[in-house]
Structure formats: C-alpha cells, structure tokens
PDB file of N, CA and C in Angstrom:
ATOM      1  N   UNK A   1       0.837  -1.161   0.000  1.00  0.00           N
ATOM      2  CA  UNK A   1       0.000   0.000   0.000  1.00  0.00           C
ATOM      3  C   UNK A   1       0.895   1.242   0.000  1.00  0.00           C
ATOM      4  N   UNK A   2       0.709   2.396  -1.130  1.00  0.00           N
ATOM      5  CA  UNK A   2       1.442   3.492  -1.166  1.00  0.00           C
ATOM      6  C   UNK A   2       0.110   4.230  -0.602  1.00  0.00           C
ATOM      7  N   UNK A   3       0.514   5.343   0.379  1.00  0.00           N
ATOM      8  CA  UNK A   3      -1.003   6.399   0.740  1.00  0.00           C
ATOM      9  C   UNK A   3      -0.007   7.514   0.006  1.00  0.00           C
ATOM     10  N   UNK A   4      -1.083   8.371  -1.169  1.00  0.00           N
ATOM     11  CA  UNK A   4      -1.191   9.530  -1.645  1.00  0.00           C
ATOM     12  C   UNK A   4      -1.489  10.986  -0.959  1.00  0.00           C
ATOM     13  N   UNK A   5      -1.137  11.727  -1.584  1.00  0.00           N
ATOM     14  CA  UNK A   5      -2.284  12.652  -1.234  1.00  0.00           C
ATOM     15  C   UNK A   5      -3.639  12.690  -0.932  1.00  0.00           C
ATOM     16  N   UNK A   6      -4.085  12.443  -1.627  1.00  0.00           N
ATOM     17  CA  UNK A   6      -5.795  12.461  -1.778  1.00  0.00           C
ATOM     18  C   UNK A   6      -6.693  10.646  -2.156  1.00  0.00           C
ATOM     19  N   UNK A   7      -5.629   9.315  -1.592  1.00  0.00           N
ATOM     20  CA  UNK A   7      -5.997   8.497  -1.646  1.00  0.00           C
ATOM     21  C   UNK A   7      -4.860   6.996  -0.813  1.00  0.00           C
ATOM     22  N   UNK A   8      -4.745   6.227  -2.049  1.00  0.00           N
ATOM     23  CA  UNK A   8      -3.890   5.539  -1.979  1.00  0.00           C
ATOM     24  C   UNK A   8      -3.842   4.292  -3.291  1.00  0.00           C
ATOM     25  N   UNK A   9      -2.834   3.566  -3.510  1.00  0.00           N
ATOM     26  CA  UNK A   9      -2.327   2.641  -4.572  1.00  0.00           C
ATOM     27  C   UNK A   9      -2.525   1.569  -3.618  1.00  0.00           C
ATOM     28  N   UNK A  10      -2.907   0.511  -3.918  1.00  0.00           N
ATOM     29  CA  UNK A  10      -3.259  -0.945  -3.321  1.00  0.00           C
ATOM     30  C   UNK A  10      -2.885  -1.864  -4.275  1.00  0.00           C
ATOM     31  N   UNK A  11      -2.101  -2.653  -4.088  1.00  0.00           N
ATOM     32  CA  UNK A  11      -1.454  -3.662  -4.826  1.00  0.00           C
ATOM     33  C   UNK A  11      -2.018  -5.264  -3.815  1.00  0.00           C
ATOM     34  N   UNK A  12      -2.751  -5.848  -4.776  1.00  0.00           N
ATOM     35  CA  UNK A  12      -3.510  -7.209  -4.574  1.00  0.00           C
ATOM     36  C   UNK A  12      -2.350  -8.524  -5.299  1.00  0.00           C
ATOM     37  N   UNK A  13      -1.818  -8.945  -4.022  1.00  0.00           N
ATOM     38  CA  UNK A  13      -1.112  -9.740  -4.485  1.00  0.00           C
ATOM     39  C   UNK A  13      -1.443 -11.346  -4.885  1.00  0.00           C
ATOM     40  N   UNK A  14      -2.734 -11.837  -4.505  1.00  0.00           N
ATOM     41  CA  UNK A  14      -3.735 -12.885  -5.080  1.00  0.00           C
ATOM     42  C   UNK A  14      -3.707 -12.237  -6.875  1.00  0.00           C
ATOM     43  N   UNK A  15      -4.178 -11.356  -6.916  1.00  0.00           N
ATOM     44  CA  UNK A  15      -4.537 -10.873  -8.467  1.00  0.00           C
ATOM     45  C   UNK A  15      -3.575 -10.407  -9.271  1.00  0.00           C
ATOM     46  N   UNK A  16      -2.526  -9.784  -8.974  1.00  0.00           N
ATOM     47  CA  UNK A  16      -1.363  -8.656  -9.305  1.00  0.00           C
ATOM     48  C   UNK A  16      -2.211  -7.884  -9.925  1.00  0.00           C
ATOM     49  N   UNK A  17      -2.979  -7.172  -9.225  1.00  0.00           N
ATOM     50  CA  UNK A  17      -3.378  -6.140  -9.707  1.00  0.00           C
ATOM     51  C   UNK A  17      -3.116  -4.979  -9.060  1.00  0.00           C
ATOM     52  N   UNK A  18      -3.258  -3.520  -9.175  1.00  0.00           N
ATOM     53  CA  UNK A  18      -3.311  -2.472  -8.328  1.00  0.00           C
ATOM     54  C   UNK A  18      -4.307  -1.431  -8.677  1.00  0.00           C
ATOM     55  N   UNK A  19      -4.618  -1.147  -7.307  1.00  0.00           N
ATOM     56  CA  UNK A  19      -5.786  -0.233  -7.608  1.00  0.00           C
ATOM     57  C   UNK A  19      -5.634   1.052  -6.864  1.00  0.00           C
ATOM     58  N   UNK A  20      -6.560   1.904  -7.438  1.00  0.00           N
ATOM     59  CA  UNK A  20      -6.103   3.422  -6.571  1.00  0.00           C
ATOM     60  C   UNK A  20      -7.321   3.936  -5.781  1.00  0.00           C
ATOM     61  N   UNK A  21      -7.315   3.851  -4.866  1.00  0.00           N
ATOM     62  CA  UNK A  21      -8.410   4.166  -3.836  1.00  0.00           C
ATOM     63  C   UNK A  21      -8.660   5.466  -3.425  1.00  0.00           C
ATOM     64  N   UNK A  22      -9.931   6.366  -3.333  1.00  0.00           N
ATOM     65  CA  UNK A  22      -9.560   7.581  -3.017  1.00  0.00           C
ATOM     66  C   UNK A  22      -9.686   7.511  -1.384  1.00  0.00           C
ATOM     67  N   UNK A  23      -9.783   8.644  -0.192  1.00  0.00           N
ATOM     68  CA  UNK A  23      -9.878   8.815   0.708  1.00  0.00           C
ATOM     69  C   UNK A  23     -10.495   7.988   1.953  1.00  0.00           C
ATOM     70  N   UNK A  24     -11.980   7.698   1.230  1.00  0.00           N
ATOM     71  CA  UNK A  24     -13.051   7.129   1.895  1.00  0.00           C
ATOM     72  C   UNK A  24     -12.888   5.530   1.822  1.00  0.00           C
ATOM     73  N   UNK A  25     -12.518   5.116   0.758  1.00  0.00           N
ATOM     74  CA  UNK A  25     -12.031   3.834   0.207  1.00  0.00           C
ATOM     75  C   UNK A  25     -10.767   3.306   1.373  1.00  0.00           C
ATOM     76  N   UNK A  26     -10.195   4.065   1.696  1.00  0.00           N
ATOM     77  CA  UNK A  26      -8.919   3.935   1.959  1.00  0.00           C
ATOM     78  C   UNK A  26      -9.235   3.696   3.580  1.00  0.00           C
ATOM     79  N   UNK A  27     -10.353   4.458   4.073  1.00  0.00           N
ATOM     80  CA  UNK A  27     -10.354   4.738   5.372  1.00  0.00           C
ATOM     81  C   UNK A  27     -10.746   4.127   6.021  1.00  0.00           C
ATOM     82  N   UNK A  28     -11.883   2.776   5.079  1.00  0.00           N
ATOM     83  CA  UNK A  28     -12.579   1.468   5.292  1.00  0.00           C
ATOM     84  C   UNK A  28     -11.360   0.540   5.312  1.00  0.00           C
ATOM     85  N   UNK A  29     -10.699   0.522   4.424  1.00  0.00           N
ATOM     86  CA  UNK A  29      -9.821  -0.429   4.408  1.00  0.00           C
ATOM     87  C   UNK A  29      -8.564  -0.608   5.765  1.00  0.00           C
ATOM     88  N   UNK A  30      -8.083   0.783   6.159  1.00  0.00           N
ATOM     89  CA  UNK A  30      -7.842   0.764   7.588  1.00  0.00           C
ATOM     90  C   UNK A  30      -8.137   0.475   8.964  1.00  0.00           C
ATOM     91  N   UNK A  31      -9.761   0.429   8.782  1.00  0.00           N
ATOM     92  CA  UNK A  31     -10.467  -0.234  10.118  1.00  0.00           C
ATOM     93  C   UNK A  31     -10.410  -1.321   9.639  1.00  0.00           C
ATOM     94  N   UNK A  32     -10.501  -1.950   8.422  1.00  0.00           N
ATOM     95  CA  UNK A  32     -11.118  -3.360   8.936  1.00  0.00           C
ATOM     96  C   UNK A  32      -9.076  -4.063   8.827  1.00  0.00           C
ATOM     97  N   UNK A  33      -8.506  -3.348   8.387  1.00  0.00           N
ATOM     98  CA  UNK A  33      -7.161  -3.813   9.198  1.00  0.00           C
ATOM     99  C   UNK A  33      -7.044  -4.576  10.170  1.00  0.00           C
ATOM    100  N   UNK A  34      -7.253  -3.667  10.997  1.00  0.00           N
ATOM    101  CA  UNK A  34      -7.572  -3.693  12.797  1.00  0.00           C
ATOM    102  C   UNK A  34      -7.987  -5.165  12.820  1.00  0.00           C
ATOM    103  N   UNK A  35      -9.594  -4.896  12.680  1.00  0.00           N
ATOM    104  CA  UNK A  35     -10.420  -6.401  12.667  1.00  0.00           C
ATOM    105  C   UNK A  35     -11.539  -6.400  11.928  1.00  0.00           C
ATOM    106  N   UNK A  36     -11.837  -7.614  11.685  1.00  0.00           N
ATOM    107  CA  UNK A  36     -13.077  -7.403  10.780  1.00  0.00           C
ATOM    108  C   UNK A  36     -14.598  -6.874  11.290  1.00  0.00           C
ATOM    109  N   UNK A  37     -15.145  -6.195  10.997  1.00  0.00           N
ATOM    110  CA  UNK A  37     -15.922  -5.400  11.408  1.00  0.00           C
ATOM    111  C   UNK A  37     -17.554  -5.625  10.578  1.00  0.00           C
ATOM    112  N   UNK A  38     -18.317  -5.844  11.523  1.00  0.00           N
ATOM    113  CA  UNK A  38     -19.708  -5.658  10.568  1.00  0.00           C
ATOM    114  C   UNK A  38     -19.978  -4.884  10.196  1.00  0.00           C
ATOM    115  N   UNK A  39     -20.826  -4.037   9.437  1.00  0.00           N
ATOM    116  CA  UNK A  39     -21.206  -3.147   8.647  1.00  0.00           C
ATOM    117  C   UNK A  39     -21.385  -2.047   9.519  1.00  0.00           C
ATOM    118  N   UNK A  40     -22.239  -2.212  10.756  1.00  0.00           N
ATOM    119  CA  UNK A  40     -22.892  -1.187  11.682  1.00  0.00           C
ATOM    120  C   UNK A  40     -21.942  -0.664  12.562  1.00  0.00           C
ATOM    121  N   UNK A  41     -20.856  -1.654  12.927  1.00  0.00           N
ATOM    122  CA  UNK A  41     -19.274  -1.394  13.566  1.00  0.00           C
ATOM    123  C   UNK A  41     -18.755  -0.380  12.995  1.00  0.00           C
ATOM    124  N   UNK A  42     -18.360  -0.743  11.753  1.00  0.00           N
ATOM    125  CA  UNK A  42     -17.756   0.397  10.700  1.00  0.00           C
ATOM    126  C   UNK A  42     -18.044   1.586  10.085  1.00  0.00           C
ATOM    127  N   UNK A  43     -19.643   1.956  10.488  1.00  0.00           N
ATOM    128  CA  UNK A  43     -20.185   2.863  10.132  1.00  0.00           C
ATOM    129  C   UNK A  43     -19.790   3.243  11.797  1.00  0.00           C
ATOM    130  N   UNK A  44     -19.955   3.038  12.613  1.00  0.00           N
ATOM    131  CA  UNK A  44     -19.734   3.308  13.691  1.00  0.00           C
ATOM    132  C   UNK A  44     -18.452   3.964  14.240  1.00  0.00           C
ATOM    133  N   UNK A  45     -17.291   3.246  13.581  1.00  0.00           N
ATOM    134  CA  UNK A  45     -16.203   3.307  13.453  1.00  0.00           C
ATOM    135  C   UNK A  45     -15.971   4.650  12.559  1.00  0.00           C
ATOM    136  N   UNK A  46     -16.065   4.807  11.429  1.00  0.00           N
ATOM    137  CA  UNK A  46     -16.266   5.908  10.136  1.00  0.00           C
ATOM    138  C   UNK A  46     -16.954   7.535  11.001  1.00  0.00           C
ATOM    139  N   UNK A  47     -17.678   7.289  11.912  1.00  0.00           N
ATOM    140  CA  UNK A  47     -18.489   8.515  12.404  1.00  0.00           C
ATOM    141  C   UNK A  47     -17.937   8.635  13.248  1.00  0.00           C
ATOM    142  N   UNK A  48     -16.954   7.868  14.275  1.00  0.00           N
ATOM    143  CA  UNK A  48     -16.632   8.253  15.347  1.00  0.00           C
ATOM    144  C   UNK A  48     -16.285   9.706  16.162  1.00  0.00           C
ATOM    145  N   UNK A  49     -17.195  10.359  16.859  1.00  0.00           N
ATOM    146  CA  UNK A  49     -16.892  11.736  17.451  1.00  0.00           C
ATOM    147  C   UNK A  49     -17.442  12.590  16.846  1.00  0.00           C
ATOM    148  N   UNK A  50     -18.590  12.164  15.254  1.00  0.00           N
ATOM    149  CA  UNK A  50     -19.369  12.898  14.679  1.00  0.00           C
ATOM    150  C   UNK A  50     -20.161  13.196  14.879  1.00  0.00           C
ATOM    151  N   UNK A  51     -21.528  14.253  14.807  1.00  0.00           N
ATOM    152  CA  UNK A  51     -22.700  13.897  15.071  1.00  0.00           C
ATOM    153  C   UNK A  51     -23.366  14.534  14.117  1.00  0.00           C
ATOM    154  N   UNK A  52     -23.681  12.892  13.979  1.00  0.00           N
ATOM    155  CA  UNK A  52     -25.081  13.300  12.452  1.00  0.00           C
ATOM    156  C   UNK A  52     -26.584  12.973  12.838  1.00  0.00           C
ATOM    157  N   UNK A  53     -26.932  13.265  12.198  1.00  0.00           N
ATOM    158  CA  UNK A  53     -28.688  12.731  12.653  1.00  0.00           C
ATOM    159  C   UNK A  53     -29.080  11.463  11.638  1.00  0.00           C
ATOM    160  N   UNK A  54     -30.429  10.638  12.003  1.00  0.00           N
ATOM    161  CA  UNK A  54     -30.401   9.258  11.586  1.00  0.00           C
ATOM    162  C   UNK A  54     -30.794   9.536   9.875  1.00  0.00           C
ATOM    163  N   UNK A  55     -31.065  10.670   9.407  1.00  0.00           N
ATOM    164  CA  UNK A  55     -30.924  10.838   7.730  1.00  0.00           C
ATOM    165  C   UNK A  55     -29.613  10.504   7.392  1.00  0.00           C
ATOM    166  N   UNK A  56     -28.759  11.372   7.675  1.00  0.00           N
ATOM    167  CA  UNK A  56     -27.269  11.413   7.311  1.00  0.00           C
ATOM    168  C   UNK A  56     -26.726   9.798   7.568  1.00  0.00           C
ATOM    169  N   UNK A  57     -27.105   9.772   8.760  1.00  0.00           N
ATOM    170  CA  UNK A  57     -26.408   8.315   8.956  1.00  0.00           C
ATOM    171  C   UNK A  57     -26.777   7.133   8.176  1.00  0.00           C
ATOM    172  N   UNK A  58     -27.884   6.657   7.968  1.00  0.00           N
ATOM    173  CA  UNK A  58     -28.931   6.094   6.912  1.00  0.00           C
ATOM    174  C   UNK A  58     -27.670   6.176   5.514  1.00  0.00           C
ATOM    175  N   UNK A  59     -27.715   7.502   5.143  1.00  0.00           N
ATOM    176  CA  UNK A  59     -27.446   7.596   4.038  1.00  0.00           C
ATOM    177  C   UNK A  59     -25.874   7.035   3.518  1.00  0.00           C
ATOM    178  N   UNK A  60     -25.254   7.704   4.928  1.00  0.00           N
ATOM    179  CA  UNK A  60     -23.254   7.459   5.241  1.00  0.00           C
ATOM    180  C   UNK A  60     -23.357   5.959   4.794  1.00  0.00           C
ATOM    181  N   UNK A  61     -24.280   5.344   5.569  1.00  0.00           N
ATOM    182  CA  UNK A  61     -24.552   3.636   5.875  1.00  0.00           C
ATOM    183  C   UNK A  61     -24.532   2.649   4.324  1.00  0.00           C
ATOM    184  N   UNK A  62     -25.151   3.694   4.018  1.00  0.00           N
ATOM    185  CA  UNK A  62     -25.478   3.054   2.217  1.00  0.00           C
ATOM    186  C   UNK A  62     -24.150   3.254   1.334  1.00  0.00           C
ATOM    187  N   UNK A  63     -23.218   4.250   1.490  1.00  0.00           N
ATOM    188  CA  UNK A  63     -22.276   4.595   0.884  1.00  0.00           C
ATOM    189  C   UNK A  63     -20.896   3.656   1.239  1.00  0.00           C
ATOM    190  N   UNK A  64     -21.365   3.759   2.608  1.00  0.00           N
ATOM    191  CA  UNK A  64     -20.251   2.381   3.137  1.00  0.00           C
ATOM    192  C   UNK A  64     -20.819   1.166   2.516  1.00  0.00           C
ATOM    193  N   UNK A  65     -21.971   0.901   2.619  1.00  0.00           N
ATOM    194  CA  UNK A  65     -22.403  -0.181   2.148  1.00  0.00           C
ATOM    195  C   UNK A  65     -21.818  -0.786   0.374  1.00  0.00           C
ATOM    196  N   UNK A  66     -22.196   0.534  -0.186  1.00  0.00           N
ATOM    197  CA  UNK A  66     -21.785   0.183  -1.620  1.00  0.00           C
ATOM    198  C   UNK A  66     -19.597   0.001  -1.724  1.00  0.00           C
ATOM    199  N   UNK A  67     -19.026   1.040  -0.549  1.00  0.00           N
ATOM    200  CA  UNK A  67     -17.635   0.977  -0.699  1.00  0.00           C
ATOM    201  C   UNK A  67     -17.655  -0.561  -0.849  1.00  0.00           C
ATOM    202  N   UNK A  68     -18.259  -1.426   0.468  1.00  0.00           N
ATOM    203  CA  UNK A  68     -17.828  -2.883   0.870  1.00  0.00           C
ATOM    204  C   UNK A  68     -17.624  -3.358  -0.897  1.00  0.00           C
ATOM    205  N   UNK A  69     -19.116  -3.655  -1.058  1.00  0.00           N
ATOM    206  CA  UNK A  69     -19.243  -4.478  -2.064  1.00  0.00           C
ATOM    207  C   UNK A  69     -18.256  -4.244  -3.655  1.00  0.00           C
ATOM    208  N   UNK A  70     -17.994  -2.896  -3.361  1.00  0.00           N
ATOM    209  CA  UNK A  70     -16.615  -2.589  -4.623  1.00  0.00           C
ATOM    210  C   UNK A  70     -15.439  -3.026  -4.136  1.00  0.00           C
ATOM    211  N   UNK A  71     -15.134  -3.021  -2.687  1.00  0.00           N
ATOM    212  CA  UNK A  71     -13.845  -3.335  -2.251  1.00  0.00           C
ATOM    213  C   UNK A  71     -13.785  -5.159  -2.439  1.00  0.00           C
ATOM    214  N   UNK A  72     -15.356  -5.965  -2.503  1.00  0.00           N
ATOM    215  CA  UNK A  72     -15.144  -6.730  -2.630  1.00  0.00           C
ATOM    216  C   UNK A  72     -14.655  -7.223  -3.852  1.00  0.00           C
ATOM    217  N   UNK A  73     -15.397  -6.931  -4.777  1.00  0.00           N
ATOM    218  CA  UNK A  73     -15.731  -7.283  -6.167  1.00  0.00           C
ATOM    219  C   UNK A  73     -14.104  -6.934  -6.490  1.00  0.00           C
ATOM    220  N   UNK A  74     -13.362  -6.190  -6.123  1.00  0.00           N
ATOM    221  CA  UNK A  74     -12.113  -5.999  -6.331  1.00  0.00           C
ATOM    222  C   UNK A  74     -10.631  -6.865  -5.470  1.00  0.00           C
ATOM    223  N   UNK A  75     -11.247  -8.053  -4.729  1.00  0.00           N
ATOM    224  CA  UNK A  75     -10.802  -8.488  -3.762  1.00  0.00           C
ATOM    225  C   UNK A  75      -9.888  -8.243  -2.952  1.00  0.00           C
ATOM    226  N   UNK A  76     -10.695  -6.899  -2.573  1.00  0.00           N
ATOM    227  CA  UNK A  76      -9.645  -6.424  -1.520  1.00  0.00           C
ATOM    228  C   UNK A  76      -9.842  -6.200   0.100  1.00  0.00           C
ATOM    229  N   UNK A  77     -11.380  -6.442   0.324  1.00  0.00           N
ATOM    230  CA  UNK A  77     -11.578  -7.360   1.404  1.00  0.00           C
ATOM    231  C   UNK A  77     -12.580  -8.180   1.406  1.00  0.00           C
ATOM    232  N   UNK A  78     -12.675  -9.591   1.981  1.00  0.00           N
ATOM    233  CA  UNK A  78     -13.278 -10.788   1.718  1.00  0.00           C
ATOM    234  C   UNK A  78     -14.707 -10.945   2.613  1.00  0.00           C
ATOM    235  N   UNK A  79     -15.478 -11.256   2.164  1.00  0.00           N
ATOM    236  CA  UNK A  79     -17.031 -11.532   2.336  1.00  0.00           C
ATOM    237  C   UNK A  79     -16.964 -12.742   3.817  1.00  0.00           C
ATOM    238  N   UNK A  80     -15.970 -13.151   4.025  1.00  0.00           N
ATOM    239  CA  UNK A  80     -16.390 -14.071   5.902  1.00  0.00           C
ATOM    240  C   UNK A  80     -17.390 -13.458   6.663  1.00  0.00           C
ATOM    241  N   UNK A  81     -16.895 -11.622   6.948  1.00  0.00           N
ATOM    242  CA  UNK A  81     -17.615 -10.925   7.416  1.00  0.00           C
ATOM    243  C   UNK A  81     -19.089 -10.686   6.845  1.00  0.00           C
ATOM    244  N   UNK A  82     -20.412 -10.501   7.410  1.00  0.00           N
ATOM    245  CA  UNK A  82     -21.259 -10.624   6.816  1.00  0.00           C
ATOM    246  C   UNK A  82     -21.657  -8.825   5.869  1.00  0.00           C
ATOM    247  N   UNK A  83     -22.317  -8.611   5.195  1.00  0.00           N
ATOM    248  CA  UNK A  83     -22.462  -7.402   4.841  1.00  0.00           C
ATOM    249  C   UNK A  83     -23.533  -6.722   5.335  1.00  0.00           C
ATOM    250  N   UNK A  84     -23.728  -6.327   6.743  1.00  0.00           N
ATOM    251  CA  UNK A  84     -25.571  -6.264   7.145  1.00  0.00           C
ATOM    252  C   UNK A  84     -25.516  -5.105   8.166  1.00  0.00           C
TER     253      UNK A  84
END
C-alpha cells in the first residue's frame, strides 16, 4: 500500500493487480485492518466523534455499504464478514 495525497495505490497480491483508492475507500480499508468489522461497527467506526442525525447516517450507511461491495468485487476485502 502506497497512501497519496488524496488516496492511496493498493497492490492485490492474489490478483497482481493495483488499484487506486480515493480517501473514503482507503479509510474502510484501515479499520477493517484492525479487525473485521460488521457493517454497523464500521459505520460506527467511520463517524466516530461525529454527530449526524439518523438521515445522514442512513445515508453514510449506504455509501459504506456500496464501498464494501466494490472493495469486494475488487478483492480487496473478503465476504467471511457478513455485509448487514
């Protein structure tokens, strides 16, 4: 992993591929470092010390939601964890 300015380069060594992640991409991929995290963890995790109201959050929720499933489809983190 190279971190950029305004992202980072991810090199998948299952695939040899590399990919360039922007900010938000990047910031998922750092918590679930740590540990693997359910969906509601990580949104949890992502807001930490924020305060949004349950629109915003709803919405944050869906955006994380869609990061997962690109980070998956790109195998760059793996489905064990459930997506919910």
């Amino acid at each position: 992993m190279a971190r950029l300015e305004d992202g980072a380069l991810v090199f998948n060594a299952l695939t040899w591929e590399t990919h360039l992640l922007n900010l938000e991409a990047m910031a998922v991929l750092e918590i679930l470092e740590e540990a693997a995290k359910a969906e509601r963890e990580l949104v949890d995790a992502l807001l930490e010390g924020q305060a949004v109201d349950s629109a915003s959050r709803a919405n944050y929720a869906a955006q994380v939601r869609s990061a997962l499933i690109d980070l998956e489809s790109l195998g760059l983190v793996a489905p064990d964890a459930p997506i919910s």
